[in-house]
C-alpha atoms as a PDB file:
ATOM      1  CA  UNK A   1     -12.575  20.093 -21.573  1.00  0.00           C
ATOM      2  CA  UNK A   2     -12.579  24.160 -21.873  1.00  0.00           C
ATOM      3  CA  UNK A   3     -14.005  27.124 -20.957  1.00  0.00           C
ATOM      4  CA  UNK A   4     -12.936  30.210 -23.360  1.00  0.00           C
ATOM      5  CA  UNK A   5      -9.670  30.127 -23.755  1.00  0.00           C
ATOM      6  CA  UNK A   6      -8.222  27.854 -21.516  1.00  0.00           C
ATOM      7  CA  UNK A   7      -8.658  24.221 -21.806  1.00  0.00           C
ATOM      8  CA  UNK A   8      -7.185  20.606 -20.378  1.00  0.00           C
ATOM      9  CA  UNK A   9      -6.049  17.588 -22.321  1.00  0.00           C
ATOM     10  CA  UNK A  10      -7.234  14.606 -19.782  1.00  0.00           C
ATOM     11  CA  UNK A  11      -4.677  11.279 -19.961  1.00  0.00           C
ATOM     12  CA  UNK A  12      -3.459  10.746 -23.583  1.00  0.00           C
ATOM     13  CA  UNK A  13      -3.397   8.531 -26.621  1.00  0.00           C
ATOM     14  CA  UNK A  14      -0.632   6.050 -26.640  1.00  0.00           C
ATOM     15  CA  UNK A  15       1.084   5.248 -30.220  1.00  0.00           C
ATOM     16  CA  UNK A  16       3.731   8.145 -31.907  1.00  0.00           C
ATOM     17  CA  UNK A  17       1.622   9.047 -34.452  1.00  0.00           C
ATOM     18  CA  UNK A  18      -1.586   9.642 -32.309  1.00  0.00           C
ATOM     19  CA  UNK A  19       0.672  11.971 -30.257  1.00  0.00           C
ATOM     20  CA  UNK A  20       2.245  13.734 -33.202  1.00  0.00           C
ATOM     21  CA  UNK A  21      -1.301  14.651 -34.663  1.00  0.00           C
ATOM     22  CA  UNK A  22      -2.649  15.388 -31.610  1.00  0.00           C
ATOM     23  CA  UNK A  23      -1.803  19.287 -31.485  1.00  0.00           C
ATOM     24  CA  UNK A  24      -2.772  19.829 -34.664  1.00  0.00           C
ATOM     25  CA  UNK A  25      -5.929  17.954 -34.441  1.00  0.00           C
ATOM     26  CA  UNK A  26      -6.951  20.195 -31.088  1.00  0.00           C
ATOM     27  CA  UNK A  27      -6.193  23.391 -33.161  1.00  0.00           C
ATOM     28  CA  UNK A  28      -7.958  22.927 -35.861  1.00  0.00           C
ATOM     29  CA  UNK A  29     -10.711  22.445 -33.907  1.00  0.00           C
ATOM     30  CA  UNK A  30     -10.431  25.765 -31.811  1.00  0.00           C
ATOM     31  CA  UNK A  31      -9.345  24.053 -28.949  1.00  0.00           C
ATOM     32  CA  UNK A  32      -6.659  25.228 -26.683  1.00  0.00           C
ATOM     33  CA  UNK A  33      -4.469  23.532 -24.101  1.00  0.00           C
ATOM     34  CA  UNK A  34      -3.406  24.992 -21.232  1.00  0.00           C
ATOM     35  CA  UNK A  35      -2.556  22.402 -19.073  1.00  0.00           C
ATOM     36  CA  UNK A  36      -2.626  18.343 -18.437  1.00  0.00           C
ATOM     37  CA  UNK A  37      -4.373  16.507 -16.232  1.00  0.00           C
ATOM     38  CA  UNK A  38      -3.916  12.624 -15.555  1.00  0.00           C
ATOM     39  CA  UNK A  39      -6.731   9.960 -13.800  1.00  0.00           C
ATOM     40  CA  UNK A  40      -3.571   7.851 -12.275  1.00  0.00           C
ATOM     41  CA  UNK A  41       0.018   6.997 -12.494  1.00  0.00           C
ATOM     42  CA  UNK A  42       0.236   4.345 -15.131  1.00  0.00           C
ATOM     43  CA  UNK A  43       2.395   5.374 -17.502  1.00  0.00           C
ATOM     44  CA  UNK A  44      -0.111   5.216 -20.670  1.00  0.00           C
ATOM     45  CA  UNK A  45      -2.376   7.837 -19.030  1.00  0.00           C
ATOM     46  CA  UNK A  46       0.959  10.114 -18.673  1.00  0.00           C
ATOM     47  CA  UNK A  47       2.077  10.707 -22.520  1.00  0.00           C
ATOM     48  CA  UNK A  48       0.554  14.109 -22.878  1.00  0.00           C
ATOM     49  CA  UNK A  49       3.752  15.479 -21.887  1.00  0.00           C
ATOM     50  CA  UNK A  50       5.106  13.934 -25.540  1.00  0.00           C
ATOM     51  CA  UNK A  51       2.246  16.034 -27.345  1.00  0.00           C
ATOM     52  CA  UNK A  52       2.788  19.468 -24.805  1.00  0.00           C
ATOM     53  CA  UNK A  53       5.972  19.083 -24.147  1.00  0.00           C
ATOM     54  CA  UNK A  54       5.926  22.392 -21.707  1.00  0.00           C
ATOM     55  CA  UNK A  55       2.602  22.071 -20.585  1.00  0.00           C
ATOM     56  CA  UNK A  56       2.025  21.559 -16.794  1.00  0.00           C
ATOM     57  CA  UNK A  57       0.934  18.189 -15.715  1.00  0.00           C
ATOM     58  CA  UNK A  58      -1.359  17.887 -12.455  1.00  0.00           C
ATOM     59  CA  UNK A  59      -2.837  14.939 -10.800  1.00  0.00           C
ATOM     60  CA  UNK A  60      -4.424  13.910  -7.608  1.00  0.00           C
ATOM     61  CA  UNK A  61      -1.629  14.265  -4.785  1.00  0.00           C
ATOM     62  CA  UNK A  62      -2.073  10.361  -4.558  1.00  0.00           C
ATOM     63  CA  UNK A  63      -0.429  10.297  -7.948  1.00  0.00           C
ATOM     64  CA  UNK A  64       1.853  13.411  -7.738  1.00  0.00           C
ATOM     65  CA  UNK A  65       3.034  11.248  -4.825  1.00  0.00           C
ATOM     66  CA  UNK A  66       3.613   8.191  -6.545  1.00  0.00           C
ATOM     67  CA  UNK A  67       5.275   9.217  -9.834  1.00  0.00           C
ATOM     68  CA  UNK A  68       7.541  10.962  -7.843  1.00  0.00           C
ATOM     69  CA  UNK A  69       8.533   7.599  -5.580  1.00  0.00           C
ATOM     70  CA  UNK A  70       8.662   6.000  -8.906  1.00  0.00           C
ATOM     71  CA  UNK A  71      11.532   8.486 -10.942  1.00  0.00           C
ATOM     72  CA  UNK A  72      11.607   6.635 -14.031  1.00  0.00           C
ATOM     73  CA  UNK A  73       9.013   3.765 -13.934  1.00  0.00           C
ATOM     74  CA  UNK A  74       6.725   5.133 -16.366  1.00  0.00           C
ATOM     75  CA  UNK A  75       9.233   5.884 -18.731  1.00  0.00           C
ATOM     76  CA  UNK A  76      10.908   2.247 -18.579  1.00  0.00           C
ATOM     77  CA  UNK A  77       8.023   0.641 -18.882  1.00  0.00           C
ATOM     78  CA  UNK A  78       6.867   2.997 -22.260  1.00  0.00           C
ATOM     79  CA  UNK A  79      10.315   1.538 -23.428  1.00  0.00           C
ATOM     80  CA  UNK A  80       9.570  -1.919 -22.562  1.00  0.00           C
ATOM     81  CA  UNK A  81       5.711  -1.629 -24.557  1.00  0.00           C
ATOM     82  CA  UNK A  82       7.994   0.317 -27.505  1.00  0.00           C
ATOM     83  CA  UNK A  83      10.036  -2.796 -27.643  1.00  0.00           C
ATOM     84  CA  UNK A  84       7.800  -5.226 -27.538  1.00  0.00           C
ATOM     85  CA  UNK A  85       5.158  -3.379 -30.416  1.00  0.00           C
ATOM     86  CA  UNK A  86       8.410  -2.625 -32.469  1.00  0.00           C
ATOM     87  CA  UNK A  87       7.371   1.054 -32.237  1.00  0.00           C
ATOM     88  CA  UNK A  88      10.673   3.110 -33.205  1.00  0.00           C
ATOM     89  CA  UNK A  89      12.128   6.497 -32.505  1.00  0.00           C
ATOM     90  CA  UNK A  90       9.768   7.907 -29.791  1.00  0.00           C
ATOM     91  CA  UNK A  91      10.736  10.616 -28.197  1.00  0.00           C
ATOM     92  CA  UNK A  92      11.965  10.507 -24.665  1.00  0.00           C
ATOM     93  CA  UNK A  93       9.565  11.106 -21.852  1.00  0.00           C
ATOM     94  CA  UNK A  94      10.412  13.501 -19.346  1.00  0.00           C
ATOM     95  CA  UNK A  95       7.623  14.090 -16.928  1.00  0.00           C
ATOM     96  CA  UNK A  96       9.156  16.696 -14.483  1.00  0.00           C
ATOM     97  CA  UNK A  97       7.570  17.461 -11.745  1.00  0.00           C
ATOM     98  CA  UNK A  98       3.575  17.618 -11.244  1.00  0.00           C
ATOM     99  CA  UNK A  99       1.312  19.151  -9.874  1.00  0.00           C
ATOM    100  CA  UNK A 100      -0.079  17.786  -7.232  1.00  0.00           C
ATOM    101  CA  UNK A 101      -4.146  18.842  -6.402  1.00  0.00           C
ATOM    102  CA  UNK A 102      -6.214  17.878  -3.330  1.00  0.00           C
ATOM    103  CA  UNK A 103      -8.321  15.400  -3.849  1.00  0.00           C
ATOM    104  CA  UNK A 104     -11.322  15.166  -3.191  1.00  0.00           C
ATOM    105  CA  UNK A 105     -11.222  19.172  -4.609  1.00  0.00           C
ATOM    106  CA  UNK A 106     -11.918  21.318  -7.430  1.00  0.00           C
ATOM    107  CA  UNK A 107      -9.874  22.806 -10.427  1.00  0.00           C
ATOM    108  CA  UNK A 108     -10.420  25.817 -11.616  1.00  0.00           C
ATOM    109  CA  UNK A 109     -11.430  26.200 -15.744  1.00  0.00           C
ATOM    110  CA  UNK A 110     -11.755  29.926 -17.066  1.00  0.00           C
ATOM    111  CA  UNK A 111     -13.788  32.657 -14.851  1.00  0.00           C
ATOM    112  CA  UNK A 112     -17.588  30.571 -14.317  1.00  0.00           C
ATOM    113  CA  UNK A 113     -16.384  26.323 -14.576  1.00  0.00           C
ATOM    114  CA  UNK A 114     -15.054  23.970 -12.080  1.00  0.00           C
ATOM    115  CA  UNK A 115     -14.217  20.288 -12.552  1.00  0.00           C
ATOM    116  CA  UNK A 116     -14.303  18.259  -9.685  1.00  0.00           C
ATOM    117  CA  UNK A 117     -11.621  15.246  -8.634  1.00  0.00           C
ATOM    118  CA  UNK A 118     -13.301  12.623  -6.939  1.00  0.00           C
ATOM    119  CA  UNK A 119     -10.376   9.600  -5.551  1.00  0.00           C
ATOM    120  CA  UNK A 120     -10.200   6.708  -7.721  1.00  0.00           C
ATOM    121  CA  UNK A 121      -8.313   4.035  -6.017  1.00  0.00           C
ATOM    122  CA  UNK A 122      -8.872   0.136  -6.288  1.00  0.00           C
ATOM    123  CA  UNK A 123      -7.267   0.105  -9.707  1.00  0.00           C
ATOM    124  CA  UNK A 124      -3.942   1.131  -8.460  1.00  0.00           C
ATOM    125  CA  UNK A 125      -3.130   2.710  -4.865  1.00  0.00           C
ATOM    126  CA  UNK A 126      -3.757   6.112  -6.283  1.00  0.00           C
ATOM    127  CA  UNK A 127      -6.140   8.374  -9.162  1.00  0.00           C
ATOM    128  CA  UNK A 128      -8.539  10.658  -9.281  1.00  0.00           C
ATOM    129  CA  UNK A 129     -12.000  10.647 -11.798  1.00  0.00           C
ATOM    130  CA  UNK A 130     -13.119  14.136 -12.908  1.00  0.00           C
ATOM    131  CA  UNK A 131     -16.381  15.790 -12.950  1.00  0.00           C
ATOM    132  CA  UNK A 132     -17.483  17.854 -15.386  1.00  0.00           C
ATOM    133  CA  UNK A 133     -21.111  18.917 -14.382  1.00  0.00           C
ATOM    134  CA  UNK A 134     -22.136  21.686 -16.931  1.00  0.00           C
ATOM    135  CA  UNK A 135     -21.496  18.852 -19.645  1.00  0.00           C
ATOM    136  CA  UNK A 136     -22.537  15.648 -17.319  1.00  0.00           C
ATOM    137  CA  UNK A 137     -19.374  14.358 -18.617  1.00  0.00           C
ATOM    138  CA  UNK A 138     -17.475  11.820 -16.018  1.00  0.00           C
ATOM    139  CA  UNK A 139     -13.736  10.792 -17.198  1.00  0.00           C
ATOM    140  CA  UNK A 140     -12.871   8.229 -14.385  1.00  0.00           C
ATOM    141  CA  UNK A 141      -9.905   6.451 -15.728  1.00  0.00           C
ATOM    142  CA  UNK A 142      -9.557   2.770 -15.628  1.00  0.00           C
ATOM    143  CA  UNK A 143     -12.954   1.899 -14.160  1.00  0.00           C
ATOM    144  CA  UNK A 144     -16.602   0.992 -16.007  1.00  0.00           C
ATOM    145  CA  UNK A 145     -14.609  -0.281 -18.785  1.00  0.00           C
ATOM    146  CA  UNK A 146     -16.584  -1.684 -21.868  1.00  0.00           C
ATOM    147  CA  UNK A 147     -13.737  -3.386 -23.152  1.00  0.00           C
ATOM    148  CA  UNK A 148     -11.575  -3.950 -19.648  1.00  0.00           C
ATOM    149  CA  UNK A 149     -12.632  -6.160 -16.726  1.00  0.00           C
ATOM    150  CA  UNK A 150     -11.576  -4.287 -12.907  1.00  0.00           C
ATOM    151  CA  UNK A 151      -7.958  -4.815 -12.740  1.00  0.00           C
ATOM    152  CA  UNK A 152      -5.831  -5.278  -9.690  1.00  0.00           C
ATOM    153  CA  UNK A 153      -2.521  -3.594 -10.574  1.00  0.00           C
ATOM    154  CA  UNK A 154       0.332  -3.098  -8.010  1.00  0.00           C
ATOM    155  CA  UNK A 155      -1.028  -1.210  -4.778  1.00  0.00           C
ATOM    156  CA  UNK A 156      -4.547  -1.956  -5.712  1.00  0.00           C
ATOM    157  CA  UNK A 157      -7.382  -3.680  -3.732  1.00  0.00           C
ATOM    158  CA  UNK A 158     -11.005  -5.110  -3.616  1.00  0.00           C
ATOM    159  CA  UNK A 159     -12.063  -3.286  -0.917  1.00  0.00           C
ATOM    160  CA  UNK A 160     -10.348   0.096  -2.185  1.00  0.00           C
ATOM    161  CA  UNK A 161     -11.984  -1.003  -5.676  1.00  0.00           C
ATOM    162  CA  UNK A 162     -15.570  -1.444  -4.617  1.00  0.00           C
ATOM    163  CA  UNK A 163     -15.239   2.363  -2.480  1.00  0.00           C
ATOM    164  CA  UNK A 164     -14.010   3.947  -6.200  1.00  0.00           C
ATOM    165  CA  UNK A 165     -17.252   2.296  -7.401  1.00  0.00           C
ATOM    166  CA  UNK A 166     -19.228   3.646  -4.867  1.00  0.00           C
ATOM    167  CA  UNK A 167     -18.190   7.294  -5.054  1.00  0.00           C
ATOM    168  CA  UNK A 168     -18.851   6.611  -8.877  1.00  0.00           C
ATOM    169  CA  UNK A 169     -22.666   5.763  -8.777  1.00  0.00           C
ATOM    170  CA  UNK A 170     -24.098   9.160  -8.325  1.00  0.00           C
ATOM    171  CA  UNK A 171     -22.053  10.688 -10.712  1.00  0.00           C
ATOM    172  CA  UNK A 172     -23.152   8.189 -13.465  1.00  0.00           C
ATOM    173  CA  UNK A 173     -26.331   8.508 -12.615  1.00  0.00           C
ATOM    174  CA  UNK A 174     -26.092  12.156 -13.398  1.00  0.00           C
ATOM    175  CA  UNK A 175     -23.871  11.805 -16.688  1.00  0.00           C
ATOM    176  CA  UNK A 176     -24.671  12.056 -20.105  1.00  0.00           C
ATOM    177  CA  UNK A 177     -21.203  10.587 -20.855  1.00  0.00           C
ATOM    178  CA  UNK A 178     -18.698   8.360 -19.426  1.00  0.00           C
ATOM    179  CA  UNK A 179     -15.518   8.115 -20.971  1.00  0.00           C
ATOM    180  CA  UNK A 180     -13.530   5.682 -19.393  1.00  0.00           C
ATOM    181  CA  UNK A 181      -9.254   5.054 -19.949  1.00  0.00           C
ATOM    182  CA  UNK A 182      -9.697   2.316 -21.948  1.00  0.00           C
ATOM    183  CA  UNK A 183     -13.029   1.831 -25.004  1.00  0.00           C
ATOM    184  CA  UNK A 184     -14.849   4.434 -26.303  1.00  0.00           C
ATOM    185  CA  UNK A 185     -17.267   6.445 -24.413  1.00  0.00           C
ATOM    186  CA  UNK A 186     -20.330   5.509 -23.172  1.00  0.00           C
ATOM    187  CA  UNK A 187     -23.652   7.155 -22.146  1.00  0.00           C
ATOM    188  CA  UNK A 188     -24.587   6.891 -18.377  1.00  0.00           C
ATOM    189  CA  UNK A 189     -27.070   4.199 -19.257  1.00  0.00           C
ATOM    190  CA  UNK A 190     -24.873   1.811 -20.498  1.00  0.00           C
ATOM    191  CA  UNK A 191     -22.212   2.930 -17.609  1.00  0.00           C
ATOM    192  CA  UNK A 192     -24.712   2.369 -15.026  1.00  0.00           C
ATOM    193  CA  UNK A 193     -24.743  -1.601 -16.551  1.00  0.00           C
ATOM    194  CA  UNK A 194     -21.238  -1.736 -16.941  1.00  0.00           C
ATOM    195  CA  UNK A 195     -20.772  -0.830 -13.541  1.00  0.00           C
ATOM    196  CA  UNK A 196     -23.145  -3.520 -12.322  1.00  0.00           C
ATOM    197  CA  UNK A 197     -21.552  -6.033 -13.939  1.00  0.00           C
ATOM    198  CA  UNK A 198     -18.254  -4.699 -12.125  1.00  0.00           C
ATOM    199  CA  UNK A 199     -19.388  -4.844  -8.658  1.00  0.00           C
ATOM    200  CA  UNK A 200     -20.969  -8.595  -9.607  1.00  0.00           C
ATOM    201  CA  UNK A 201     -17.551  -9.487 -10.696  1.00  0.00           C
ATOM    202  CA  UNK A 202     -15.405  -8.143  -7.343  1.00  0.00           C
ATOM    203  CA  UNK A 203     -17.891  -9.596  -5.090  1.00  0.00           C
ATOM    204  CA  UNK A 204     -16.740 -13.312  -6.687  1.00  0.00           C
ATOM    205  CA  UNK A 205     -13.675 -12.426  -6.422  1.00  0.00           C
ATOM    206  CA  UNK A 206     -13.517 -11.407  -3.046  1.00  0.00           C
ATOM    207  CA  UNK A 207     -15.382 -14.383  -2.006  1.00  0.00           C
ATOM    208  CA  UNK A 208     -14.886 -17.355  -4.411  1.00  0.00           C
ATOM    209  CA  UNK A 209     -12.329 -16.113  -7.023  1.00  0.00           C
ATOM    210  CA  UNK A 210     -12.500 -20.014  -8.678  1.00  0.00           C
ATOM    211  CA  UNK A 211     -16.343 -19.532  -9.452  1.00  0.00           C
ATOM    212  CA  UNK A 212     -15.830 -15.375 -10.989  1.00  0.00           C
ATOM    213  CA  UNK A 213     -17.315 -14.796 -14.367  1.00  0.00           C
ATOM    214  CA  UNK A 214     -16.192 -12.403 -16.337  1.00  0.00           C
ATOM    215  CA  UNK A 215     -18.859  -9.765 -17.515  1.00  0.00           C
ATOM    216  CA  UNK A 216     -20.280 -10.305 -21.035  1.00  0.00           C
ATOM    217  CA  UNK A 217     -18.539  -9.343 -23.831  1.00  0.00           C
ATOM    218  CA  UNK A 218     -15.096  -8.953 -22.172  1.00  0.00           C
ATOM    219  CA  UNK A 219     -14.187 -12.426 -21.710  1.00  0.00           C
ATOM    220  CA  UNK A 220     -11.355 -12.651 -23.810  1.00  0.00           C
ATOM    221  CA  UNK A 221      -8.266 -14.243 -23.938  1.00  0.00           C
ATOM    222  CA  UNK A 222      -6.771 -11.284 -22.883  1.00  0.00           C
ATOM    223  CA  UNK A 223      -9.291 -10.487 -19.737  1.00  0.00           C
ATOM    224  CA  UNK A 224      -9.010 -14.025 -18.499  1.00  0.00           C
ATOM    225  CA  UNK A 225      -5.001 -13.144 -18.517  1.00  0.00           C
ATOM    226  CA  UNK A 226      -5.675 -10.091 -16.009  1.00  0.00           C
ATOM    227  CA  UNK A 227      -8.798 -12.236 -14.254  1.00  0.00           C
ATOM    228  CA  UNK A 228      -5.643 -14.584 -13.273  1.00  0.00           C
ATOM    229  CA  UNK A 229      -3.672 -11.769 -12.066  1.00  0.00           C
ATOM    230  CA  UNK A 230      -6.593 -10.422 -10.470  1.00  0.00           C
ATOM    231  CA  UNK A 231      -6.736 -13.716  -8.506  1.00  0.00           C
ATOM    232  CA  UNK A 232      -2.907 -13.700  -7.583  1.00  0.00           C
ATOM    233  CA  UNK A 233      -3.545  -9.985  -6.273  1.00  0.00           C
ATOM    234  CA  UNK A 234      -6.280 -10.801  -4.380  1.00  0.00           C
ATOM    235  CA  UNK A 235      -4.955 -14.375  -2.468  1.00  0.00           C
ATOM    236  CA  UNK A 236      -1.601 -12.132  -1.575  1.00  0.00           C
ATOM    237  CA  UNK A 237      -3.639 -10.094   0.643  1.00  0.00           C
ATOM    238  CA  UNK A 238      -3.975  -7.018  -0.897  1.00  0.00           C
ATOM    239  CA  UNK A 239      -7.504  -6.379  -0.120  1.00  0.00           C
END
């Protein structure tokens, strides 16, 4: 997102060589970065830093908070993903500090924009979604997924989950686009479903995890794997 000269670079690809082209790519297209933004903690919305390596990071204080409880989670576990994908000779990660911004609260873009953070918890115990309203453009982070089911990670919830869903409705009733962290984006339309489907799948969850069906067209192999985890979340008591 940009306005004149200034411009942010929202989360971030994952492998080397999406990283490596990605400066390149953005100037060639007129685009400038000025700064970094991430939805949440998790360390593959964090790699900008490998792209703009002096480029300030900020994030909601939620996750300024907990990448700084966590020095050197997100960098172990990019080494643990680099091991396991045999991806070789990646640059070390060094986050530094971030910037933390009030959320819910506004940033700043040239002289006449504003973004706006809205909390996204439920996911993980922390995040923020951002707002652009002169595009209708909502970039939420690891919620109304296409391609992902709602996942419980560490510090995430049901309840917490279902209140990021709710601040989300009015927004994606307003947006043109919805680009979530993981598939490609999606108009508000098809959001709007998505996140139907979502809300349909936490209420089973909460209530009779044994009988939850995953929505159509994500139950994989893979989204039965985090639908299991999910489950284990859920009968620990995090909600």
């Amino acid at each position: 997102m940009r306005s004149g000269e200034e411009g942010f670079l929202i989360d971030s690809p994952v492998l080397p060589e999406e990283l490596r082209a990605l400066p390149d790519v953005l100037k060639q297209a007129e685009y400038p970065v000025s700064g970094l933004l991430a939805t949440h903690g998790d360390w593959d919305h964090l790699l900008g830093r490998l792209a703009y390596p002096g480029a300030t990071l900020g994030a909601a204080e939620s996750t300024a908070t907990r990448i700084g409880a966590e020095l050197g989670g997100a960098q172990r576990r990019l080494r643990a993903f680099d091991e396991k994908h045999y991806v070789l000779d990646r640059a070390p990660l060094r986050l530094g500090s971030v910037q933390p911004l009030p959320t819910p609260g506004r940033v700043e873009l040239g002289t006449d924009r504003e973004l706006e953070m809205h909390p996204a918890d439920g996911h993980t115990a922390d995040g923020a979604a951002y707002w652009l309203p002169w595009a209708r453009v909502l970039v939420c982070g690891d919620y109304v997924s296409p391609v992902e089911i709602p996942m419980l990670s560490a510090g995430g919830s049901v309840p917490a989950y279902h209140r990021t869903l709710a601040r989300l409705v009015g927004l994606i009733t307003q947006a043109e686009w919805v680009i979530p962290g993981h598939g490609a984006p999606i108009s508000g339309q098809r959001a709007q479903e998505v996140l139907a489907q979502d809300y349909a799948y936490l209420d089973q969850l909460a209530y009779d995890p044994s009988a939850a069906a995953l929505p159509a067209g994500r139950a994989t192999a893979v989204q039965r794997q985090i639908h299991a985890a999910n489950v284990a979340v859920n009968a620990d008591g995090s909600s």
